[in-house]
N, C-alpha and C. Protein backbone atom coordinates (compact mmCIF):
# COMPACT_ATOMS: atom_id res chain seq x y z
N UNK A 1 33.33 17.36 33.67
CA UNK A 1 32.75 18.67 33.55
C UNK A 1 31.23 18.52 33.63
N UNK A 2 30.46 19.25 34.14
CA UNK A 2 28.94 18.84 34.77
C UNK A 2 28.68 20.17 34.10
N UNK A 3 29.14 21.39 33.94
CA UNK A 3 27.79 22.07 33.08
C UNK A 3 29.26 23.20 32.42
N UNK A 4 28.52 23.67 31.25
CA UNK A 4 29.52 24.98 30.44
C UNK A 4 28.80 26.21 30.51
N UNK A 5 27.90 26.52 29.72
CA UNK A 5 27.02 27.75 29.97
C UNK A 5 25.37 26.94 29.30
N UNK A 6 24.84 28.12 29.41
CA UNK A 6 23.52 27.76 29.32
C UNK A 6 23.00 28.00 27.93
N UNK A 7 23.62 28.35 26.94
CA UNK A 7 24.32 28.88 25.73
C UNK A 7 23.92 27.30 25.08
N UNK A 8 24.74 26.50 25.19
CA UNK A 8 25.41 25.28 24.88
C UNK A 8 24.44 24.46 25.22
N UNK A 9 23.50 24.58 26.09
CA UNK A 9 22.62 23.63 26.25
C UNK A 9 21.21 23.83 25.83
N UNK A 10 20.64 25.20 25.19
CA UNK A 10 19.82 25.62 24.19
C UNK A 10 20.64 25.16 23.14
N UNK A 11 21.94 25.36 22.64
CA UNK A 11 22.12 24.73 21.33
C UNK A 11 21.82 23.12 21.39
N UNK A 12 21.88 22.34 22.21
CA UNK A 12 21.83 21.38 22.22
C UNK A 12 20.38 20.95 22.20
N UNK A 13 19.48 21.50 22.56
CA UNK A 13 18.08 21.38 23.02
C UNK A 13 17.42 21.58 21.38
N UNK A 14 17.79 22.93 20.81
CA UNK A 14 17.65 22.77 19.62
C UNK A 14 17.86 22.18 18.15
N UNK A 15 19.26 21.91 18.53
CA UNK A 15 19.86 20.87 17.41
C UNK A 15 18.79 19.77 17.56
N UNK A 16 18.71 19.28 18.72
CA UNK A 16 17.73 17.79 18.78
C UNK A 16 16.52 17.73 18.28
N UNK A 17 15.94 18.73 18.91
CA UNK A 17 14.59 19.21 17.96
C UNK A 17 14.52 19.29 16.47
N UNK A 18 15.83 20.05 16.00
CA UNK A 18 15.63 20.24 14.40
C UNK A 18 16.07 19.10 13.43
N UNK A 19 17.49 18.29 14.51
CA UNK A 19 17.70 16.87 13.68
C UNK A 19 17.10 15.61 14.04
N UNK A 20 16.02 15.59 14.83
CA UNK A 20 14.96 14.56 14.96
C UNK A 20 13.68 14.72 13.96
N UNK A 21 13.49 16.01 14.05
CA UNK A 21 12.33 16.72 13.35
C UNK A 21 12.30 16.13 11.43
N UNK A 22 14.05 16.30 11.51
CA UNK A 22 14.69 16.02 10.05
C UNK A 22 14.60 14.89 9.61
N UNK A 23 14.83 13.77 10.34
CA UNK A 23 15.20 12.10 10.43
C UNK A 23 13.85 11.75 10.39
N UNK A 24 12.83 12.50 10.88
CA UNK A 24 11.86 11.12 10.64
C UNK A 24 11.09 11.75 9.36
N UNK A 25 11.41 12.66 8.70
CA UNK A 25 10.61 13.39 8.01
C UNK A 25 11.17 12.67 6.72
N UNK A 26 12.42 12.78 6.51
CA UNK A 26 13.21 11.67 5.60
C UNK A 26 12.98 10.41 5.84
N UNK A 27 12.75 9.41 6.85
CA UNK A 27 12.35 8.47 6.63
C UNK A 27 11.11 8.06 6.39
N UNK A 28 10.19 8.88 6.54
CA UNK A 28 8.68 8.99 6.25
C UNK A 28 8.62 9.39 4.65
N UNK A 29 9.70 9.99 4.02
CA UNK A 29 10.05 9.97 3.08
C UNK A 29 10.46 8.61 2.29
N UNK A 30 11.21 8.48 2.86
CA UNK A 30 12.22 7.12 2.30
C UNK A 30 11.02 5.92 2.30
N UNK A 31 10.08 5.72 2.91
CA UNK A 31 8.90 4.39 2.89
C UNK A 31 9.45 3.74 4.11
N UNK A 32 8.63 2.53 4.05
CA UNK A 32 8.22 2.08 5.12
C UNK A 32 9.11 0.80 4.79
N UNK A 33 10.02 0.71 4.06
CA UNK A 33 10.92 -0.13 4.43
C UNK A 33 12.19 0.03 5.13
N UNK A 34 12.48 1.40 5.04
CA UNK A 34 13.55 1.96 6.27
C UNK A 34 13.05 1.16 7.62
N UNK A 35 11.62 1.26 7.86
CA UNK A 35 11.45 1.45 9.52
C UNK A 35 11.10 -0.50 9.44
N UNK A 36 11.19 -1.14 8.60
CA UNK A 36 11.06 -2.37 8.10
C UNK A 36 11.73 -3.53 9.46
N UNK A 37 11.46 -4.91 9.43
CA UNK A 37 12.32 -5.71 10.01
C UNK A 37 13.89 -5.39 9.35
N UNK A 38 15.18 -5.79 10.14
CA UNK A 38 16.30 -5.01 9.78
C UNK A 38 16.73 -6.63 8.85
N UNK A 39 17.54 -6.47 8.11
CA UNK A 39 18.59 -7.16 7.55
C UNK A 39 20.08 -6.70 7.78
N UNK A 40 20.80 -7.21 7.20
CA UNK A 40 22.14 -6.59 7.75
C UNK A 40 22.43 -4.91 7.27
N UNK A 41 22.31 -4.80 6.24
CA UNK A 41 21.95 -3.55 5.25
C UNK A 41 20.92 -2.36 6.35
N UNK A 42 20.20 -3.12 6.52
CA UNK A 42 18.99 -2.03 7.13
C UNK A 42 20.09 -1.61 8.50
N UNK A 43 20.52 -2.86 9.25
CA UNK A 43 20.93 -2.40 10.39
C UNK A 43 21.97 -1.51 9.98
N UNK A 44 23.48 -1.87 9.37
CA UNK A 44 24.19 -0.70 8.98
C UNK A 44 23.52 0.79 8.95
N UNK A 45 22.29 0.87 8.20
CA UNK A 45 21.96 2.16 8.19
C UNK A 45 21.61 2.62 9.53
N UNK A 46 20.90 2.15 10.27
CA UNK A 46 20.27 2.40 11.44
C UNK A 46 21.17 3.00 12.43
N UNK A 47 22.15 2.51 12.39
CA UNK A 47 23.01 2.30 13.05
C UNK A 47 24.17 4.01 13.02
N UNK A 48 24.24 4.19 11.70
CA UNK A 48 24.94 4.99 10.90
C UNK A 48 23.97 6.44 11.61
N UNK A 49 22.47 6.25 11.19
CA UNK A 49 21.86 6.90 11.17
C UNK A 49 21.80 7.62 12.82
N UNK A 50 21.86 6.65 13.99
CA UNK A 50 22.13 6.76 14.79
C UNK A 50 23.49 7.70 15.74
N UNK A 51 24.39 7.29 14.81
CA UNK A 51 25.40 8.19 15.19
C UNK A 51 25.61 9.54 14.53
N UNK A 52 25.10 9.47 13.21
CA UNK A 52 24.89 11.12 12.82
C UNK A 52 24.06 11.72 13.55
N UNK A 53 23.19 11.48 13.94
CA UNK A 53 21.81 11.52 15.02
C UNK A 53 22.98 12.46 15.96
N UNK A 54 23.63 11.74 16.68
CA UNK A 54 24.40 12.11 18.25
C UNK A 54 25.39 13.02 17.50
N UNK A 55 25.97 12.69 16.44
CA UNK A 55 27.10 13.73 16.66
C UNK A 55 26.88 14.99 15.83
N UNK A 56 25.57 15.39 15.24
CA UNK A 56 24.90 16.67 15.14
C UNK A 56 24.58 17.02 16.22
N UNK A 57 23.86 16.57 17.14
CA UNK A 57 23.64 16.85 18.59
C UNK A 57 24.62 17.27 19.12
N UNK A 58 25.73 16.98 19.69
CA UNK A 58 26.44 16.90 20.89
C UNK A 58 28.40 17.54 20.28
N UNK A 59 28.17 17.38 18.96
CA UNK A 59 29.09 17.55 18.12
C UNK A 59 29.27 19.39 17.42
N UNK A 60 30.00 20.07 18.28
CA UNK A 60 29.62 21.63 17.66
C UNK A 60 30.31 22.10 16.44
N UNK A 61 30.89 21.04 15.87
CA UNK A 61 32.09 21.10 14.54
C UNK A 61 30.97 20.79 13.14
N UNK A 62 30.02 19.67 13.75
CA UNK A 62 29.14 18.93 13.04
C UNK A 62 27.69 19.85 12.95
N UNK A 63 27.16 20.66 11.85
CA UNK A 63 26.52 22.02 11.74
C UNK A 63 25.22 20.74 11.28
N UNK A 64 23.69 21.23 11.48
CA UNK A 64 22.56 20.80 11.74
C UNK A 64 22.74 20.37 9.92
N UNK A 65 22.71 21.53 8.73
CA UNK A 65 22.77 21.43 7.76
C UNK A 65 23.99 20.24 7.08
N UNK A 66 24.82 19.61 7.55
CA UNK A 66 25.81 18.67 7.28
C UNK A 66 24.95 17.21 7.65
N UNK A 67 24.69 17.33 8.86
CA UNK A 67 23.82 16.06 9.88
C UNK A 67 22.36 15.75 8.71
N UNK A 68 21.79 16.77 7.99
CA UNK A 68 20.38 16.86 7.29
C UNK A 68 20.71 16.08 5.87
N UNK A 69 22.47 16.59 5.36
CA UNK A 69 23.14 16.18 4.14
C UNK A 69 23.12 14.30 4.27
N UNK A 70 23.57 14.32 5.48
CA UNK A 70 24.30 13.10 5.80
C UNK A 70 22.78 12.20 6.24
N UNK A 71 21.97 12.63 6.55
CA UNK A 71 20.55 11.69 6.25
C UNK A 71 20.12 11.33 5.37
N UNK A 72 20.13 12.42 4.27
CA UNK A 72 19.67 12.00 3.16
C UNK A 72 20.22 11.43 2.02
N UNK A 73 21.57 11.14 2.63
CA UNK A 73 22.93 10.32 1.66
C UNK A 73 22.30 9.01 2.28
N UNK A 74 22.30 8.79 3.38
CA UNK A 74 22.13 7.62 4.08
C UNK A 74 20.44 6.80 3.17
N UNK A 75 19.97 7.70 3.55
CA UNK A 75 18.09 7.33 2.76
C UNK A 75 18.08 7.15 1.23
N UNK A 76 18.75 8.05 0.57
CA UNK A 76 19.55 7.60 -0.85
C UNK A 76 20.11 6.42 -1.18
N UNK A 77 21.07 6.15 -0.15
CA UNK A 77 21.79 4.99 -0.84
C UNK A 77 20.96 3.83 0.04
N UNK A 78 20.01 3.69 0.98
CA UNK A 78 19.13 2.64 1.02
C UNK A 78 18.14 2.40 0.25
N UNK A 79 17.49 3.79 -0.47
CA UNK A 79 17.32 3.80 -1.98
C UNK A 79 17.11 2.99 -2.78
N UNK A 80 18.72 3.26 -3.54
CA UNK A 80 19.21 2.55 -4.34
C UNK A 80 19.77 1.10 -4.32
N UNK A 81 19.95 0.62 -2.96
CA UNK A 81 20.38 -0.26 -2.75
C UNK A 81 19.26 -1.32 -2.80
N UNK A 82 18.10 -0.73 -2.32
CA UNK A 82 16.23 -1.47 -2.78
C UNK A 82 16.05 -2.06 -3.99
N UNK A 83 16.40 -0.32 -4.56
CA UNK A 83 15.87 -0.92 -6.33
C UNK A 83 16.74 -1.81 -6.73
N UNK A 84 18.33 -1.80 -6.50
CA UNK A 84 18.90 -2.15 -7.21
C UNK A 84 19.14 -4.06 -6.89
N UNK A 85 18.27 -4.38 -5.64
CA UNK A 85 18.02 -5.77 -5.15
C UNK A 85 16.74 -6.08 -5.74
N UNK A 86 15.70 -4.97 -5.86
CA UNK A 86 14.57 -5.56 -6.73
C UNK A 86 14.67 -5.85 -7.99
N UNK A 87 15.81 -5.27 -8.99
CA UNK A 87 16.20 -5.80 -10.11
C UNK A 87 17.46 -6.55 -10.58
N UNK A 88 17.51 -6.96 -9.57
CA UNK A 88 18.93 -7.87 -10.19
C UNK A 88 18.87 -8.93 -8.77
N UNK A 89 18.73 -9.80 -8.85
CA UNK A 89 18.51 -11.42 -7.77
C UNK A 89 20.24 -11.49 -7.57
N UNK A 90 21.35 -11.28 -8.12
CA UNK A 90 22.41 -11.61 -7.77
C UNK A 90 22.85 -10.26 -7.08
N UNK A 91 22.53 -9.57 -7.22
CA UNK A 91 22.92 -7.99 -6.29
C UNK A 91 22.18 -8.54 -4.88
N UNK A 92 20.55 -8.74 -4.53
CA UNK A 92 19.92 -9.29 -3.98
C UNK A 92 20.36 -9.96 -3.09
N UNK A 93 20.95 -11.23 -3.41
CA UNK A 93 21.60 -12.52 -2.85
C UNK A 93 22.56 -11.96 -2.29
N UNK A 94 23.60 -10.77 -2.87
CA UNK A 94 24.99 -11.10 -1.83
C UNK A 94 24.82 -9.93 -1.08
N UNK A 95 23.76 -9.27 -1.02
CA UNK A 95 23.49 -8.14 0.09
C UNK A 95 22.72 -8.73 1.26
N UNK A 96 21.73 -9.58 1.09
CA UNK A 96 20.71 -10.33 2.12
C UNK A 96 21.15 -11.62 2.12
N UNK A 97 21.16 -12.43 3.52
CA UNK A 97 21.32 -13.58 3.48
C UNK A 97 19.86 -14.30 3.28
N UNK A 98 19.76 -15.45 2.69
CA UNK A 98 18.72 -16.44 2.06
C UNK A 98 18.34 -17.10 3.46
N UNK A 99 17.08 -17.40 3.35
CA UNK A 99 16.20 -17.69 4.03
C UNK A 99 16.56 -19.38 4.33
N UNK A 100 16.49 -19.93 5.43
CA UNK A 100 17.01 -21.50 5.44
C UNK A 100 16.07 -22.38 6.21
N UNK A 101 15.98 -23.27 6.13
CA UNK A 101 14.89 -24.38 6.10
C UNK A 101 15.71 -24.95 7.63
N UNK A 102 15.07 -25.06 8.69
CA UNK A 102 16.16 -25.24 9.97
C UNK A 102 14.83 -26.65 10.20
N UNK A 103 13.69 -27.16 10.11
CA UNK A 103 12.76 -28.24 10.67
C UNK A 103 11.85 -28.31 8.78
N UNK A 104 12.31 -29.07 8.71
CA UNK A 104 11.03 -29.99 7.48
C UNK A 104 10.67 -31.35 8.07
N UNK A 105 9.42 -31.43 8.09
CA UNK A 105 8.24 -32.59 8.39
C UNK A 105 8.69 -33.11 9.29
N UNK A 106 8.83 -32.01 10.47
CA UNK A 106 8.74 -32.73 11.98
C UNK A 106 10.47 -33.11 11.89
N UNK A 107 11.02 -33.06 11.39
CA UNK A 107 12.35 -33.20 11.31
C UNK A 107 13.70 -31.94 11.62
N UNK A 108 14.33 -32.00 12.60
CA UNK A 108 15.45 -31.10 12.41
C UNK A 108 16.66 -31.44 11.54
N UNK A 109 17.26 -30.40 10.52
CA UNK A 109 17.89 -29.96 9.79
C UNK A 109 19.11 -29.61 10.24
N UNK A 110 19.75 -30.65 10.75
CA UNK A 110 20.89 -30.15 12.23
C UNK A 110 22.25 -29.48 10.93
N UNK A 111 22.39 -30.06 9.64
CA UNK A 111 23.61 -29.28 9.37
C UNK A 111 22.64 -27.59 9.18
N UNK A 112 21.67 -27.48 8.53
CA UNK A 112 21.33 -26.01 8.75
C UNK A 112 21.39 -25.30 10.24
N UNK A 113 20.59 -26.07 11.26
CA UNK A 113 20.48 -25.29 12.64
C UNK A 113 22.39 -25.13 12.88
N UNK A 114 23.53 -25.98 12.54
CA UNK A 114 25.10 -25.60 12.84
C UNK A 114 25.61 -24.40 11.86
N UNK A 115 25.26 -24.04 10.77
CA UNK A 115 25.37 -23.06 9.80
C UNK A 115 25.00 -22.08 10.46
N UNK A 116 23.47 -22.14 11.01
CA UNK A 116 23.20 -20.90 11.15
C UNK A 116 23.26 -20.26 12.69
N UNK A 117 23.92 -21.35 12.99
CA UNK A 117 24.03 -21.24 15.18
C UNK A 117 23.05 -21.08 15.35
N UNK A 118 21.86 -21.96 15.43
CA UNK A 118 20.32 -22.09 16.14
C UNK A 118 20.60 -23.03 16.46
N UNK A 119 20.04 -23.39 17.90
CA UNK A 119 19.50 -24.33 18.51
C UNK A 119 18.30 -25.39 18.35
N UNK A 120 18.17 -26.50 19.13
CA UNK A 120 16.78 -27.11 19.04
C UNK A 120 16.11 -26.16 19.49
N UNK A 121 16.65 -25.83 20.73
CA UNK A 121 15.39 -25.38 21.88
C UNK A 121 14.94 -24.21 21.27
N UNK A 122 15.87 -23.65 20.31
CA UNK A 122 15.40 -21.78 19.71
C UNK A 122 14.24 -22.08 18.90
N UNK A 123 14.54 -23.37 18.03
CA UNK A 123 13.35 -23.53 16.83
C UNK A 123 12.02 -23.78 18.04
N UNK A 124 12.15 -24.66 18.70
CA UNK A 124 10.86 -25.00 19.64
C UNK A 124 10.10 -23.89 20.48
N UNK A 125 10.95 -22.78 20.77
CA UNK A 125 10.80 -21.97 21.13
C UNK A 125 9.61 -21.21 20.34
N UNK A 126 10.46 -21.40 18.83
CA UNK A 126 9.47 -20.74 17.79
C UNK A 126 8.14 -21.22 17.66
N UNK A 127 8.14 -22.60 17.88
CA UNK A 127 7.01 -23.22 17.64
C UNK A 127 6.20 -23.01 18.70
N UNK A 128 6.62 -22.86 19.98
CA UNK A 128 5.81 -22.45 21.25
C UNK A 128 4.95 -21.66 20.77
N UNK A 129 5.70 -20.49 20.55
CA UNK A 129 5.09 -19.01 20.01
C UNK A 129 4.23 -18.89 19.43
N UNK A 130 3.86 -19.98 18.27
CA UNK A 130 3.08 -20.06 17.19
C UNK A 130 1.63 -20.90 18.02
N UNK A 131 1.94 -21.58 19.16
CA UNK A 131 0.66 -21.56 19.61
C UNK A 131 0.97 -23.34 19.75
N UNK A 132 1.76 -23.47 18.74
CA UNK A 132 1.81 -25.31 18.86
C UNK A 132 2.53 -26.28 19.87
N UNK A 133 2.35 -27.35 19.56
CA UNK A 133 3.38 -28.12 20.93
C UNK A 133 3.58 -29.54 20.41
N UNK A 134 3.54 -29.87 18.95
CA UNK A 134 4.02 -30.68 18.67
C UNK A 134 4.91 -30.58 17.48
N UNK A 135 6.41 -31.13 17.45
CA UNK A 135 7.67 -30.55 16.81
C UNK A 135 7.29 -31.99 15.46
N UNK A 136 6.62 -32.86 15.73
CA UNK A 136 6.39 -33.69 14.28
C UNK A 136 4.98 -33.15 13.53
N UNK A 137 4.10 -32.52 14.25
CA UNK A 137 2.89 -31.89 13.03
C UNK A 137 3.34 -30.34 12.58
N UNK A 138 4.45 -29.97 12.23
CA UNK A 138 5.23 -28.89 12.09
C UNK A 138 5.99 -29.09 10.67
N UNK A 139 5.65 -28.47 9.19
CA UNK A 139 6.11 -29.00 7.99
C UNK A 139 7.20 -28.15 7.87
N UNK A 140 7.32 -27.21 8.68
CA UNK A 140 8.51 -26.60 8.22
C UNK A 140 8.72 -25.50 9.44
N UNK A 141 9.96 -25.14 9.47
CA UNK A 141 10.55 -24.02 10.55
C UNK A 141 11.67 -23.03 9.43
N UNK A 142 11.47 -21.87 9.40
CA UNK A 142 12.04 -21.67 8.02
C UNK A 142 12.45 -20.16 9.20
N UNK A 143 14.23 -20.10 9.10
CA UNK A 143 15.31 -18.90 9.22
C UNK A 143 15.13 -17.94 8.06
N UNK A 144 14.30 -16.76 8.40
CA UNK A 144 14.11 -15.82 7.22
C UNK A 144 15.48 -15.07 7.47
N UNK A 145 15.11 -14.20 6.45
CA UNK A 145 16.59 -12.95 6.32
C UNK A 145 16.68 -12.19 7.53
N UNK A 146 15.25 -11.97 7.62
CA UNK A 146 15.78 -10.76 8.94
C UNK A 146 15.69 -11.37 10.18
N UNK A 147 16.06 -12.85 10.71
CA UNK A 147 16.13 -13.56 11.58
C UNK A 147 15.14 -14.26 12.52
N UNK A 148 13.76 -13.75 11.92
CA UNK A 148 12.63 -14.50 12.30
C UNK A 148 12.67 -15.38 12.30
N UNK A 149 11.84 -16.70 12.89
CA UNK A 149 11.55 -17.58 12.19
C UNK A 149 10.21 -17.91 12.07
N UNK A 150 9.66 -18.51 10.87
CA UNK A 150 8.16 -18.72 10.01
C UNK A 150 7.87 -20.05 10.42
N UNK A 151 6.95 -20.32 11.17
CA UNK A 151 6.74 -21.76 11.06
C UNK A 151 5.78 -22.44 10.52
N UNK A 152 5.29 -23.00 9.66
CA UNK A 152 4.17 -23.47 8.42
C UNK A 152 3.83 -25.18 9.45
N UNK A 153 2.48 -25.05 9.63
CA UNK A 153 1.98 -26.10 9.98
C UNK A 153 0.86 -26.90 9.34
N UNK A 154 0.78 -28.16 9.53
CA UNK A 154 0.25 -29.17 8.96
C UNK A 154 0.48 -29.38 7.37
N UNK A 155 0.47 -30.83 6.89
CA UNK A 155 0.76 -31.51 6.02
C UNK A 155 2.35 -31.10 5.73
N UNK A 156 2.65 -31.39 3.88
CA UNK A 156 3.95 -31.78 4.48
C UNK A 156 4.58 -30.69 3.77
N UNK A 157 6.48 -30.41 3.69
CA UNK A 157 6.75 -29.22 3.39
C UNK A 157 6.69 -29.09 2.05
N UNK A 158 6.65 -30.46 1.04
CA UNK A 158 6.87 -30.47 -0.21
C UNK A 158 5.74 -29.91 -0.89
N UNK A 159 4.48 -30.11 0.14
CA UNK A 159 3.47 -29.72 -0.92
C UNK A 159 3.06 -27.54 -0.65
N UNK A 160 3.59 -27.64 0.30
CA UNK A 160 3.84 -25.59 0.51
C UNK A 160 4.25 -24.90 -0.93
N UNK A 161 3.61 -24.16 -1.27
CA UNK A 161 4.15 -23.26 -2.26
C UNK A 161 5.37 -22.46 -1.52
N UNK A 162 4.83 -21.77 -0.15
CA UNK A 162 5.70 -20.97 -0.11
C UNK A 162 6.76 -21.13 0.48
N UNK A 163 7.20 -22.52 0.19
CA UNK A 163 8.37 -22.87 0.47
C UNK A 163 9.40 -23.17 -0.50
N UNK A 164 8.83 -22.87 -1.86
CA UNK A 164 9.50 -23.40 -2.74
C UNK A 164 10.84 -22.69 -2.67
N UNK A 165 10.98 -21.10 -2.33
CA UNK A 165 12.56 -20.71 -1.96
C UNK A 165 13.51 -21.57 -1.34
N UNK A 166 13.17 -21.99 -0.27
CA UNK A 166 13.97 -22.79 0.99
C UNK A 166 14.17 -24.41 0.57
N UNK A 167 13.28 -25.26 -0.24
CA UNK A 167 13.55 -26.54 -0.34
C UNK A 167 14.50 -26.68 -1.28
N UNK A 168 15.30 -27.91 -1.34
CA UNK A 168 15.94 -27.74 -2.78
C UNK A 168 15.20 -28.31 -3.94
N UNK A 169 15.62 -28.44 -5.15
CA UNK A 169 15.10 -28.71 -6.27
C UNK A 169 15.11 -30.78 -6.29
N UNK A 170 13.36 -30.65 -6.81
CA UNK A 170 13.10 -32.34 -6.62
C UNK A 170 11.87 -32.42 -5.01
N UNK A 171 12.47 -31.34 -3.92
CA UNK A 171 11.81 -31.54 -2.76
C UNK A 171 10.64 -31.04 -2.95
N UNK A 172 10.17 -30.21 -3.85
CA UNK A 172 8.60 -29.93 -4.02
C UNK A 172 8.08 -30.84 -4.99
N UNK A 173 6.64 -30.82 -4.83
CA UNK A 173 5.94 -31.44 -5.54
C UNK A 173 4.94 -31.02 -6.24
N UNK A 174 5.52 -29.51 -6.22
CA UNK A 174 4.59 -28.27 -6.54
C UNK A 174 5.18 -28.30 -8.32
């Protein structure tokens, strides 16, 4: 079917306008960790958010005021799901995956890079990026949550503070 009336496509023209208008106004609401690097959590929402998006649009069962409900359930429970990782480290932990140590002191970490399906060439890659080109003056290559990777250069990883998440206990000297 290529066209219905012209009816249907002002509703459509407008729905978009009023539930785009809505979505960013709530997430401009919600802070700036909605629009954040994603974690798995973030993406679910995005994602979610995405298809309420289309099927207020395109959906004539699905009323602008339901699509506006269903944003702000969504921005709510990313919310709560914030605070409730900023106060409790074990809520935290099994919602976000932990950050992993894939290169310490010029060294690859091959059972981490098989855990986490990275490659050599991905970490080197990283290190390209960072401007460097040598994989032994490199103290650390560190798999964050939201799938970056951080690469900390010169001296060694034990003496990094901000590595103390990722090393295990004994490996700092901090």
């Amino acid at each position: 079917m290529w066209f219905d009336t012209w009816k249907d496509i002002v509703r459509v023209l407008l729905i978009t306008l009023a539930s785009y208008s809505a979505i960013i106004v709530i997430l401009r609401i919600s802070g700036k960790r909605s629009l954040s690097k994603l974690n798995a959590f973030d993406f679910v929402v995005t994602i979610a958010l995405g298809s309420i998006l289309a099927s207020v649009i395109l959906t004539k069962s699905v009323s602008l005021s339901e699509g506006v409900a269903a944003f702000f359930g969504l921005a709510a429970l990313q919310w709560l799901v914030t605070a409730l990782s900023n106060k409790s480290d074990t809520f935290a932990k099994a919602l976000r995956s932990e950050p992993k140590l894939l290169l310490k002191d010029g060294r690859f970490q091959d059972e981490a890079l098989a855990n986490e399906r990275v490659t050599r060439d991905e970490v080197e890659a990283a290190i390209r990026k960072k401007g460097h080109g040598h994989v032994d003056e490199i103290a650390a290559v560190v798999l964050e949550s939201d799938g970056e990777m951080s690469v900390i250069c010169g001296g060694e990883a034990s003496d990094c503070t901000a590595l103390r998440s990722v090393l295990k206990p004994g490996e700092t000297s901090l």
